[in-house]
Protein backbone atom coordinates (compact mmCIF):
# COMPACT_ATOMS: atom_id res chain seq x y z
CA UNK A 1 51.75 56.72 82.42
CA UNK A 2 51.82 57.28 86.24
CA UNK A 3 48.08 56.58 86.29
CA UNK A 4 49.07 52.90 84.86
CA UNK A 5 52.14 52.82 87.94
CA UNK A 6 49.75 54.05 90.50
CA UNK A 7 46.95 51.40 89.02
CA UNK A 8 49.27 48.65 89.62
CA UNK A 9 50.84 49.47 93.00
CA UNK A 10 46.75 49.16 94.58
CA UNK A 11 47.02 45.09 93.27
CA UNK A 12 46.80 42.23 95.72
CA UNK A 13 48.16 38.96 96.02
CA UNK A 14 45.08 38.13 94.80
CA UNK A 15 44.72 40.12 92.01
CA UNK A 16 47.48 39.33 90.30
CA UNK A 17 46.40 35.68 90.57
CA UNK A 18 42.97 36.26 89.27
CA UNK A 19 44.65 38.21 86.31
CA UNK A 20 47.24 35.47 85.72
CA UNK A 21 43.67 32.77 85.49
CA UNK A 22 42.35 35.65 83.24
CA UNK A 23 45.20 35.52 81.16
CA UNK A 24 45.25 31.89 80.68
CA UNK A 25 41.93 31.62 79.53
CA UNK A 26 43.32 33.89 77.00
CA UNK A 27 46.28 32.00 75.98
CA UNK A 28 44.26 28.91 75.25
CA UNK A 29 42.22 31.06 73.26
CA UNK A 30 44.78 32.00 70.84
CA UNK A 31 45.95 28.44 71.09
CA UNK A 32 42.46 27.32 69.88
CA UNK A 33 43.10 30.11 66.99
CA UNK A 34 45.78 28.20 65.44
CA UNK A 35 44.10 25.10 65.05
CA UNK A 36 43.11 26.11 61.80
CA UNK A 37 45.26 28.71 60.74
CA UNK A 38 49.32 29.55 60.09
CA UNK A 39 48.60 32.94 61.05
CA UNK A 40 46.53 35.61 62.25
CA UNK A 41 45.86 39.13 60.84
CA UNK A 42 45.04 41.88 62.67
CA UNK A 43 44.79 45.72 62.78
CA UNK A 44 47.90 47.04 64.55
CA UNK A 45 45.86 49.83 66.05
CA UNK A 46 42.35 50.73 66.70
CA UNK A 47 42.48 54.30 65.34
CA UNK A 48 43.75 56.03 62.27
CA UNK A 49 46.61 58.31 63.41
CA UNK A 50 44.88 61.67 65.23
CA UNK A 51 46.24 64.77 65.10
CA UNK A 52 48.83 66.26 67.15
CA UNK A 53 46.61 68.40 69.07
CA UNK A 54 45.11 65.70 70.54
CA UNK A 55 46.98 64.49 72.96
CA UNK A 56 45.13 61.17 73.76
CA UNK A 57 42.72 59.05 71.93
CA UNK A 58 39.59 59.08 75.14
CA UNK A 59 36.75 57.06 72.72
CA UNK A 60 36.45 55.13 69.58
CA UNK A 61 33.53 55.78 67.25
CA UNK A 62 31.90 57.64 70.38
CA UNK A 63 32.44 54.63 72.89
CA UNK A 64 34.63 56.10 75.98
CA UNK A 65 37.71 54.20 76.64
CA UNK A 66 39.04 53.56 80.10
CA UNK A 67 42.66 54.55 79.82
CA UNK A 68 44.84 56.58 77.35
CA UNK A 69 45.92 53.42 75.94
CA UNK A 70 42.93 51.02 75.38
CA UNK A 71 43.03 52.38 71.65
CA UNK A 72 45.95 49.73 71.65
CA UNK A 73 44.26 46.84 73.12
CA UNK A 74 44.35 45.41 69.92
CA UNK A 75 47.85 44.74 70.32
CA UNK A 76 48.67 44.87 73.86
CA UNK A 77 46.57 41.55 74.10
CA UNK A 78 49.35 39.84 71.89
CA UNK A 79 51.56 40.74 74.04
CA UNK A 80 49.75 40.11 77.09
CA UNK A 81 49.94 35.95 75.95
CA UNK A 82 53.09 36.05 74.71
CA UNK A 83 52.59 35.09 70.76
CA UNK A 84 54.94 35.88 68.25
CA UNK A 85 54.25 38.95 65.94
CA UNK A 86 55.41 41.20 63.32
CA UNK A 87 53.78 44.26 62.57
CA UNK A 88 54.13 45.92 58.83
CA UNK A 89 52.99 49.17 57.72
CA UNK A 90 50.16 48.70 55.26
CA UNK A 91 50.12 49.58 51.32
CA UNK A 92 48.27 53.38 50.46
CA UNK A 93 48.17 55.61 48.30
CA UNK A 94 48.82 58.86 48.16
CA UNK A 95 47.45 61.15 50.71
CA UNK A 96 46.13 58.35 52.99
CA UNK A 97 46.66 58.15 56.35
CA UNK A 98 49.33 55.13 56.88
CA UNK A 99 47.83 52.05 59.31
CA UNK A 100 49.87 48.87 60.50
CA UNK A 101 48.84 45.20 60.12
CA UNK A 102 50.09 42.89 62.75
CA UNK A 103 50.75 39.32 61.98
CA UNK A 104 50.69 37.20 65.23
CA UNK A 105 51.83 33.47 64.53
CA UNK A 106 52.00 30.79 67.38
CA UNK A 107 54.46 30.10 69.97
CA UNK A 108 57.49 28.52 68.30
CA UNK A 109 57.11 29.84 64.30
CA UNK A 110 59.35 33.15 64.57
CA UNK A 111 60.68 31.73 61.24
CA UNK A 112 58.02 31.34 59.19
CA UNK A 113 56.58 34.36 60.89
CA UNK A 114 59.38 36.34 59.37
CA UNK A 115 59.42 34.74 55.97
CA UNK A 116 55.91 35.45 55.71
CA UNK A 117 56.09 39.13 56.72
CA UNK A 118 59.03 39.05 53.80
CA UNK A 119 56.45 37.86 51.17
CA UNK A 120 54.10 40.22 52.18
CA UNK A 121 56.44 43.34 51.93
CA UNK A 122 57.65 41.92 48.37
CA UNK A 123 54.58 40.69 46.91
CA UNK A 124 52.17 43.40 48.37
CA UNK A 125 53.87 46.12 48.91
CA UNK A 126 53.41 46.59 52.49
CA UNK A 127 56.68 48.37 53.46
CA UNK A 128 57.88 51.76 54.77
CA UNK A 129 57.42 54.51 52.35
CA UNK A 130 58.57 57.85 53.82
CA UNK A 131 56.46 60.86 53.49
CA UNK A 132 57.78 63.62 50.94
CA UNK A 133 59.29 66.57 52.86
């Protein structure tokens, strides 16, 4: 992570006002999302889990990434506008690799965020099942 320190430390003034624009634009995007929707489902990661000899994930499906963590831009763009979200490990079977669904809601529902991700776990199965030993 020192590459990420260093990366920020060479910012401007400047910038960080053309990101903060940038990031705007964004927000009203997801605004625009909920217009028509309660919620949004999404992949809580762009990779299947990799194994432990790997130490970073460097491309996706052959396309280089930029940094050791763009394989989480999927996420790190909710956070980046500030939306509500709860992420849930999804339902397998046996013998498959596990994978996380995040559930991003709009600014404001935390509730109904939470009641949802309830019904989900209940209804669907998508909870935490611990490997056997």
């Amino acid at each position: 992570m020192i590459w990420n320190i260093e990366a920020g430390a060479k910012l401007s003034a400047e910038d960080y006002l053309n990101a903060e624009r940038r990031r705007t634009v964004i927000y009203r995007s997801f605004c625009e999302l909920f217009t028509g929707a309660d919620f949004v489902a999404a992949p809580a990661a762009s990779v299947f889990p990799w194994p432990n000899q790997i130490s970073d994930v460097m491309a996706i499906d052959g396309t280089a990434l930029e940094t050791p963590i763009d394989y989480l831009a999927v996420t790190f763009i909710v956070s980046l506008v500030g939306f509500p979200v709860l992420t849930l490990p999804a339902r397998r079977e046996k013998n498959e690799l596990p994978f996380g669904i995040q559930i991003i809601a709009p600014p404001g529902c935390e509730s109904r965020l939470f009641a949802f991700g309830r019904a989900i776990e209940n209804e669907l199965g998508f909870s935490h099942r611990r490997p056997p030993l």
